[in-house]
PDB file of N, CA and C in Angstrom:
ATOM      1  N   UNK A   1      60.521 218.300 352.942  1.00  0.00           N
ATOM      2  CA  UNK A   1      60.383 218.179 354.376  1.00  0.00           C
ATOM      3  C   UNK A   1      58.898 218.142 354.756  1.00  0.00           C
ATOM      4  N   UNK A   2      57.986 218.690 353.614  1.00  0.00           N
ATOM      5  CA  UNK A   2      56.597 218.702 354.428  1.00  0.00           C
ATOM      6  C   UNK A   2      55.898 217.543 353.807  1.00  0.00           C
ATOM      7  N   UNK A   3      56.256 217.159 352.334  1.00  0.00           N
ATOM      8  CA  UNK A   3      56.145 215.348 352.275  1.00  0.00           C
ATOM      9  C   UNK A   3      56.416 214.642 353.447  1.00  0.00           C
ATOM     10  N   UNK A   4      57.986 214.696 353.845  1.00  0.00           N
ATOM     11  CA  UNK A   4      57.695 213.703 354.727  1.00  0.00           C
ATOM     12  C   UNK A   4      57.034 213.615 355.868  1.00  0.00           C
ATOM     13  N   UNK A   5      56.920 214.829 356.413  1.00  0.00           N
ATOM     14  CA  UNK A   5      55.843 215.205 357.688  1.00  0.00           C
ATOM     15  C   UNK A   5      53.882 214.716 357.229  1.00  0.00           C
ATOM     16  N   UNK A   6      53.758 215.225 356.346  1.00  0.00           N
ATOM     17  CA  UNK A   6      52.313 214.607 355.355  1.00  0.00           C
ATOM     18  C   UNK A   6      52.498 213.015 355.651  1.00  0.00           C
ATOM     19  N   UNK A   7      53.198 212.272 354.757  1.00  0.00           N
ATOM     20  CA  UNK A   7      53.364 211.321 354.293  1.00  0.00           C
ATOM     21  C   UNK A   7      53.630 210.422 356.416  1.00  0.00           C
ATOM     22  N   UNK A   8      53.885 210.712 356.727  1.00  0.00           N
ATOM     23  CA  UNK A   8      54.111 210.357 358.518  1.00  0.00           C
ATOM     24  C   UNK A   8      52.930 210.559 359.017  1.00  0.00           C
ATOM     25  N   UNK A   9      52.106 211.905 358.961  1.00  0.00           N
ATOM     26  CA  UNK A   9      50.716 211.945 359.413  1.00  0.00           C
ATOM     27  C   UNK A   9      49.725 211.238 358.578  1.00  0.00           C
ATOM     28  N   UNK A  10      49.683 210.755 357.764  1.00  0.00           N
ATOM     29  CA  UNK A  10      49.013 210.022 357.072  1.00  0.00           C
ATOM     30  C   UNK A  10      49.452 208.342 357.814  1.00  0.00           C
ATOM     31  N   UNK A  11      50.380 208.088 357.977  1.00  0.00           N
ATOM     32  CA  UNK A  11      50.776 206.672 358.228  1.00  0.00           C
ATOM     33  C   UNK A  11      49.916 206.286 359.518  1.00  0.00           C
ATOM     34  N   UNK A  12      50.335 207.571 360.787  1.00  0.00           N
ATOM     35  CA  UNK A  12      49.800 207.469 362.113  1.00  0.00           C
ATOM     36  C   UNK A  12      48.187 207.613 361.628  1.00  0.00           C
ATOM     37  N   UNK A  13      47.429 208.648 360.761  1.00  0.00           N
ATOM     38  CA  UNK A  13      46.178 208.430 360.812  1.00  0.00           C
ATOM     39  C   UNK A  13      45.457 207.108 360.612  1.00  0.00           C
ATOM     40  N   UNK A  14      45.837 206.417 359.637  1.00  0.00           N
ATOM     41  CA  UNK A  14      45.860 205.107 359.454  1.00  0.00           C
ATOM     42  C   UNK A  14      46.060 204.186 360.703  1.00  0.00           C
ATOM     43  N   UNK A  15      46.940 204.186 361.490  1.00  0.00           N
ATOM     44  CA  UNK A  15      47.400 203.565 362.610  1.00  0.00           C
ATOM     45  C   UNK A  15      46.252 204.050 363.841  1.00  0.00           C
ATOM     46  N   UNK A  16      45.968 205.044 363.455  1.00  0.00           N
ATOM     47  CA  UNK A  16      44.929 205.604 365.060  1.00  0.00           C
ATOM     48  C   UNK A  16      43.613 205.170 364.723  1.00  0.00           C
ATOM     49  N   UNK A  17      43.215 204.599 363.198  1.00  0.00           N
ATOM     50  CA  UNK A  17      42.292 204.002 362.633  1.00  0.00           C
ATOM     51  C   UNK A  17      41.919 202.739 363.181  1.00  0.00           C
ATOM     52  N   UNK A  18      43.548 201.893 362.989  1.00  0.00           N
ATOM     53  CA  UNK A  18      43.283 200.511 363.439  1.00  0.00           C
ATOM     54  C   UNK A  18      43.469 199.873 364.757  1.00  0.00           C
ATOM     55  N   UNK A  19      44.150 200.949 365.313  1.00  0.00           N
ATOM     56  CA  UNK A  19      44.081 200.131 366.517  1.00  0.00           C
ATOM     57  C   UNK A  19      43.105 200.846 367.464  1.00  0.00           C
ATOM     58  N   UNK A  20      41.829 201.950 367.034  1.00  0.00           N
ATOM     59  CA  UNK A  20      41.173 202.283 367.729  1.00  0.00           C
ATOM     60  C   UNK A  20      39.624 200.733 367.179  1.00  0.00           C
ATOM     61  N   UNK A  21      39.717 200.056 366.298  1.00  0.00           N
ATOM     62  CA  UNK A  21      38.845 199.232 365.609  1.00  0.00           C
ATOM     63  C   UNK A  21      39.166 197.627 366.277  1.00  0.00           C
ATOM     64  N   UNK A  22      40.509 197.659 366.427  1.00  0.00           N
ATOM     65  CA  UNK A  22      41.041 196.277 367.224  1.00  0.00           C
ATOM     66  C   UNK A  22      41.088 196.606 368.802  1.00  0.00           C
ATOM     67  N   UNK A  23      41.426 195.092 369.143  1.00  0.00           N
ATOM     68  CA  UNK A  23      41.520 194.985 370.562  1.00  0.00           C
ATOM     69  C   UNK A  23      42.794 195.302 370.499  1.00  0.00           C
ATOM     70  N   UNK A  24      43.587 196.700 370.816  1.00  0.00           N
ATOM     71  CA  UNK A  24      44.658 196.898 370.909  1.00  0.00           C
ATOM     72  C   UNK A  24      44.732 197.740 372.477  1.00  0.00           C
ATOM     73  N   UNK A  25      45.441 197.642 373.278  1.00  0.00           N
ATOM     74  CA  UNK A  25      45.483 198.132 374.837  1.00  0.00           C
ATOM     75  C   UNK A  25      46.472 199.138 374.808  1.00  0.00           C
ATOM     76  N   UNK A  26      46.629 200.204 375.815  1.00  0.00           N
ATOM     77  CA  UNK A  26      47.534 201.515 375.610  1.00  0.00           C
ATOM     78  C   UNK A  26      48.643 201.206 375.457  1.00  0.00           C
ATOM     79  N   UNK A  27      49.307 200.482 375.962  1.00  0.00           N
ATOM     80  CA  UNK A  27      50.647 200.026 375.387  1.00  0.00           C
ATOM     81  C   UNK A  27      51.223 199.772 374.173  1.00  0.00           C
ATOM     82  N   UNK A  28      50.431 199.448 373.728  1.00  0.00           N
ATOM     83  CA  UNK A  28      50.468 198.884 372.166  1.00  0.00           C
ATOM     84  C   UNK A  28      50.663 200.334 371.327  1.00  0.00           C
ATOM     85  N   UNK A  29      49.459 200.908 371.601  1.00  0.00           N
ATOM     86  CA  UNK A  29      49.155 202.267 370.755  1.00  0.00           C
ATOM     87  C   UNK A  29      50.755 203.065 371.426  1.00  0.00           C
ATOM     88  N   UNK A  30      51.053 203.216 372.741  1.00  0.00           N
ATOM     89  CA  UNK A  30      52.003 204.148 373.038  1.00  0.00           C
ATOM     90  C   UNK A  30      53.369 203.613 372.337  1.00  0.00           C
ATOM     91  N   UNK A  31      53.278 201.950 372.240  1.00  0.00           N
ATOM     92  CA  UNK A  31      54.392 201.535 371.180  1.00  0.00           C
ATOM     93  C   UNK A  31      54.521 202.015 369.506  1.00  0.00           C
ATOM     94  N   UNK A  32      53.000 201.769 369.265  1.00  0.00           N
ATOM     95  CA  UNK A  32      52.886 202.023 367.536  1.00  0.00           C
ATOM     96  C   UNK A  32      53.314 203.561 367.758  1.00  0.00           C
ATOM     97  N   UNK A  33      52.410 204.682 368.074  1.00  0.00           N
ATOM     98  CA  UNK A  33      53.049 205.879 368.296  1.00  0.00           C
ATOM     99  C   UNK A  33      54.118 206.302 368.526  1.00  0.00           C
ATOM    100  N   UNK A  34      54.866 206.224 369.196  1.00  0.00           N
ATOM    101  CA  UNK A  34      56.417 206.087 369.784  1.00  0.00           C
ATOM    102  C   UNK A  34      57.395 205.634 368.229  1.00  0.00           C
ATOM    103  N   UNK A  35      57.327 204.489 367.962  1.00  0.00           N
ATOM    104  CA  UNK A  35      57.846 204.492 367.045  1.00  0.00           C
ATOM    105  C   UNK A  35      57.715 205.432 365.581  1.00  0.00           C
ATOM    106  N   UNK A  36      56.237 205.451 365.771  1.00  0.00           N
ATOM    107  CA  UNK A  36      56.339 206.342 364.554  1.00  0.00           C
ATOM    108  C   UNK A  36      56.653 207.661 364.866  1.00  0.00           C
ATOM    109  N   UNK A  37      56.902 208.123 365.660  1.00  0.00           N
ATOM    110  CA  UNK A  37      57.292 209.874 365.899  1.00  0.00           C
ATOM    111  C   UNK A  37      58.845 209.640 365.911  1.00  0.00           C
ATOM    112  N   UNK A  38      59.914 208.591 366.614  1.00  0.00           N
ATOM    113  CA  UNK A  38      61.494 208.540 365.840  1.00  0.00           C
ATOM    114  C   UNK A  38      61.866 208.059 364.835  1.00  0.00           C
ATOM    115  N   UNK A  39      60.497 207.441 364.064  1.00  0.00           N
ATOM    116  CA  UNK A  39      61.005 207.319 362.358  1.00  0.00           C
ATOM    117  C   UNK A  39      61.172 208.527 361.859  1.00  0.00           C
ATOM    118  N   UNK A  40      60.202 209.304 362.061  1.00  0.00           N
ATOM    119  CA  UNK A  40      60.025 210.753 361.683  1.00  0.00           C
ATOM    120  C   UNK A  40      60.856 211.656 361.942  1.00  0.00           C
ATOM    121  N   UNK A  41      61.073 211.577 363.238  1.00  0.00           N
ATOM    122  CA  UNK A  41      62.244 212.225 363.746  1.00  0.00           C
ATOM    123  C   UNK A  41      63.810 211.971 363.339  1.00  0.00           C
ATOM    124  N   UNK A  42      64.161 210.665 362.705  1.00  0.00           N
ATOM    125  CA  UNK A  42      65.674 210.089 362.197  1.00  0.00           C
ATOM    126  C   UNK A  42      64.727 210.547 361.139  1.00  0.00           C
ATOM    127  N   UNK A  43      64.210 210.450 360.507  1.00  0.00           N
ATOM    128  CA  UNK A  43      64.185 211.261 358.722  1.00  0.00           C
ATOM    129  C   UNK A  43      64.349 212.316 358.513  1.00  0.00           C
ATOM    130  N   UNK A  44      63.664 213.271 359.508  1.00  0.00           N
ATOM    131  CA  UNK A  44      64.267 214.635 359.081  1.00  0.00           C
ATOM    132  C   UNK A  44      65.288 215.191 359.512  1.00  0.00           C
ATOM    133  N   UNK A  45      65.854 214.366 360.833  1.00  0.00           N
ATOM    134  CA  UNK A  45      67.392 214.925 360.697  1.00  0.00           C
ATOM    135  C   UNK A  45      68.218 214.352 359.562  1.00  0.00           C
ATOM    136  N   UNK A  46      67.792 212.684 358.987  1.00  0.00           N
ATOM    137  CA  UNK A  46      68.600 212.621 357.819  1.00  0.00           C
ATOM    138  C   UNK A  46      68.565 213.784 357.201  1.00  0.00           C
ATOM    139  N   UNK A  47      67.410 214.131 356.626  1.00  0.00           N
ATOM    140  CA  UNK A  47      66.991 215.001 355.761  1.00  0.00           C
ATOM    141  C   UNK A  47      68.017 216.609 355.780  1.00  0.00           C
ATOM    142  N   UNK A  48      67.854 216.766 356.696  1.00  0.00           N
ATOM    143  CA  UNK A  48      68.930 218.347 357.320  1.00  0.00           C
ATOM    144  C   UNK A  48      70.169 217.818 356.913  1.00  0.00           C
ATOM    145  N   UNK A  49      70.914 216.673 357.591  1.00  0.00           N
ATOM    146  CA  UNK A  49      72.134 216.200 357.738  1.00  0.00           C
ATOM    147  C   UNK A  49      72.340 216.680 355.919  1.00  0.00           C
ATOM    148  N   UNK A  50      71.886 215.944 354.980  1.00  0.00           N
ATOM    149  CA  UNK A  50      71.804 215.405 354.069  1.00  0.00           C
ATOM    150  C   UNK A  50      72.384 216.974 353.119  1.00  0.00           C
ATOM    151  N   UNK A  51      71.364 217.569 353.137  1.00  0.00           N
ATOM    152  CA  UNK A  51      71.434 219.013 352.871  1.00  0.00           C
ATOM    153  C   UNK A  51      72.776 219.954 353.229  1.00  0.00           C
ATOM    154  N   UNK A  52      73.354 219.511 354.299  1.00  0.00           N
ATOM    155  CA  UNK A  52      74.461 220.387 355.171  1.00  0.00           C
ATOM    156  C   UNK A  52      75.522 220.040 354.975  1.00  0.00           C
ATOM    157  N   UNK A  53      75.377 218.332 354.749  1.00  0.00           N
ATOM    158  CA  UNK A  53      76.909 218.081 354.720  1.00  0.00           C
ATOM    159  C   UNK A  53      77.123 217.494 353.175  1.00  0.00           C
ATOM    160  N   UNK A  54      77.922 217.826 352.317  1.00  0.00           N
ATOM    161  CA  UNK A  54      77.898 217.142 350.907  1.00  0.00           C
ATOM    162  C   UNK A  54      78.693 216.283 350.500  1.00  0.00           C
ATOM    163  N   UNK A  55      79.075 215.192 350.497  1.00  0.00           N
ATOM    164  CA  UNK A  55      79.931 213.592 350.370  1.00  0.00           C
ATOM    165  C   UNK A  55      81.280 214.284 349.031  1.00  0.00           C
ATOM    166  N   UNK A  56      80.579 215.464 348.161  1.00  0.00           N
ATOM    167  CA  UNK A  56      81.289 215.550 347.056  1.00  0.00           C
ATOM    168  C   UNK A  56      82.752 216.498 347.356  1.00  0.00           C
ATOM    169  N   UNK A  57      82.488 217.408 348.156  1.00  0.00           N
ATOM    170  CA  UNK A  57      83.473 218.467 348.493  1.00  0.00           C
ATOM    171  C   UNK A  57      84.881 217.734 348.546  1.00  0.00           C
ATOM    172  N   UNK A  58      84.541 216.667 350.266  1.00  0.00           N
ATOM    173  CA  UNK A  58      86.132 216.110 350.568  1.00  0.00           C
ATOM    174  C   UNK A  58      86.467 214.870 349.649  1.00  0.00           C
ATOM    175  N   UNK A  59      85.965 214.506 348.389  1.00  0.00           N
ATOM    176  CA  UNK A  59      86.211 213.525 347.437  1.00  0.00           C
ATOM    177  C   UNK A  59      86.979 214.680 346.637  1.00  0.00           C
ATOM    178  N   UNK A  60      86.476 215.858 346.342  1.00  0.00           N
ATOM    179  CA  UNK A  60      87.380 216.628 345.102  1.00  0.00           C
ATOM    180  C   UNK A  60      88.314 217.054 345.958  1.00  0.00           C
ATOM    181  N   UNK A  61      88.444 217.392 347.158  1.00  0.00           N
ATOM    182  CA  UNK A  61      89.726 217.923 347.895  1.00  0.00           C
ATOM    183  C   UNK A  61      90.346 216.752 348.344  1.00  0.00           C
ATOM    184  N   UNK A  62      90.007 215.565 348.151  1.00  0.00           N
ATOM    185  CA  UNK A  62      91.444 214.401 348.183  1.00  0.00           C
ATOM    186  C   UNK A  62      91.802 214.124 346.900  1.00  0.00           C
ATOM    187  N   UNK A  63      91.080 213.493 346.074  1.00  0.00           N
ATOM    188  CA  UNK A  63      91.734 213.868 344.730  1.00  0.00           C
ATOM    189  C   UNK A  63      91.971 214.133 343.574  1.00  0.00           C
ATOM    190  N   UNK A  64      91.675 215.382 343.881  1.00  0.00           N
ATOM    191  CA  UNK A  64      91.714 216.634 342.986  1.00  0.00           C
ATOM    192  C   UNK A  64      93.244 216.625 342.066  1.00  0.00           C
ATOM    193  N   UNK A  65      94.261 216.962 343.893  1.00  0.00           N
ATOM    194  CA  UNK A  65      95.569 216.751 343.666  1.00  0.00           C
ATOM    195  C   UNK A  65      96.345 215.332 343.064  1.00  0.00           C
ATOM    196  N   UNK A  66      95.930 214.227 342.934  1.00  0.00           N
ATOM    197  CA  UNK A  66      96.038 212.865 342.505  1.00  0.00           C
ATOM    198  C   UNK A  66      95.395 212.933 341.061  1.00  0.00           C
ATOM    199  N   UNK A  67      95.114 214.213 341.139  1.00  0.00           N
ATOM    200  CA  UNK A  67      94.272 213.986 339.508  1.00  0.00           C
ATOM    201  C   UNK A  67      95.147 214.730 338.337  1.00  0.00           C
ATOM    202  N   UNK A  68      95.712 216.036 339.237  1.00  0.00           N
ATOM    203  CA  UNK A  68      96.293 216.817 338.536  1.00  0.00           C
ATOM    204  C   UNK A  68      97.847 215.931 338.216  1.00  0.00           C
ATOM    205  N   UNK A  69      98.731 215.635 339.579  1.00  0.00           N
ATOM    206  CA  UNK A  69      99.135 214.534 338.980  1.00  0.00           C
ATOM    207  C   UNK A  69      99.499 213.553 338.182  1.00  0.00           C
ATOM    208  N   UNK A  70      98.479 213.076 338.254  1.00  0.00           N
ATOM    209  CA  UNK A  70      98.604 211.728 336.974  1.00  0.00           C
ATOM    210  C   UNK A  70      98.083 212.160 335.487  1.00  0.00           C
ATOM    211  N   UNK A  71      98.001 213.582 335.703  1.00  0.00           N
ATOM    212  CA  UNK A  71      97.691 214.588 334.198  1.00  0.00           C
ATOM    213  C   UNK A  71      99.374 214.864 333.930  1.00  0.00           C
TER     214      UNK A  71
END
């Protein structure tokens, strides 16, 4: 989680680099910014989601019983 927070502040430092060097107008920057704070933001709720909920549980509790079964 603090990779990806690093790895995000590093992207925007870069970004506050170039468009403070170009002819870029506040809009632009409040666009580049903006976006990069809900990339960040959908990653680390992936990230939580990811952690909380586990794909494997309701695969062995459907079939588990289909397994024993066909044993």
């Amino acid at each position: 989680m603090t990779a990806i927070l690093f790895i995000y502040g590093l992207i925007a430092a870069i970004e506050w680099r170039y468009t403070r060097t170009g002819k870029h107008n506040k809009h632009s920057r409040l666009l580049i910014f903006g976006f990069i704070a809900l990339l960040l933001l959908l990653s680390e709720l992936l990230y939580l989601i990811k952690l909380k909920f586990q794909l494997a549980e309701p695969i062995i509790a459907i079939f588990n019983p289909l397994e024993k079964l066909l044993k």
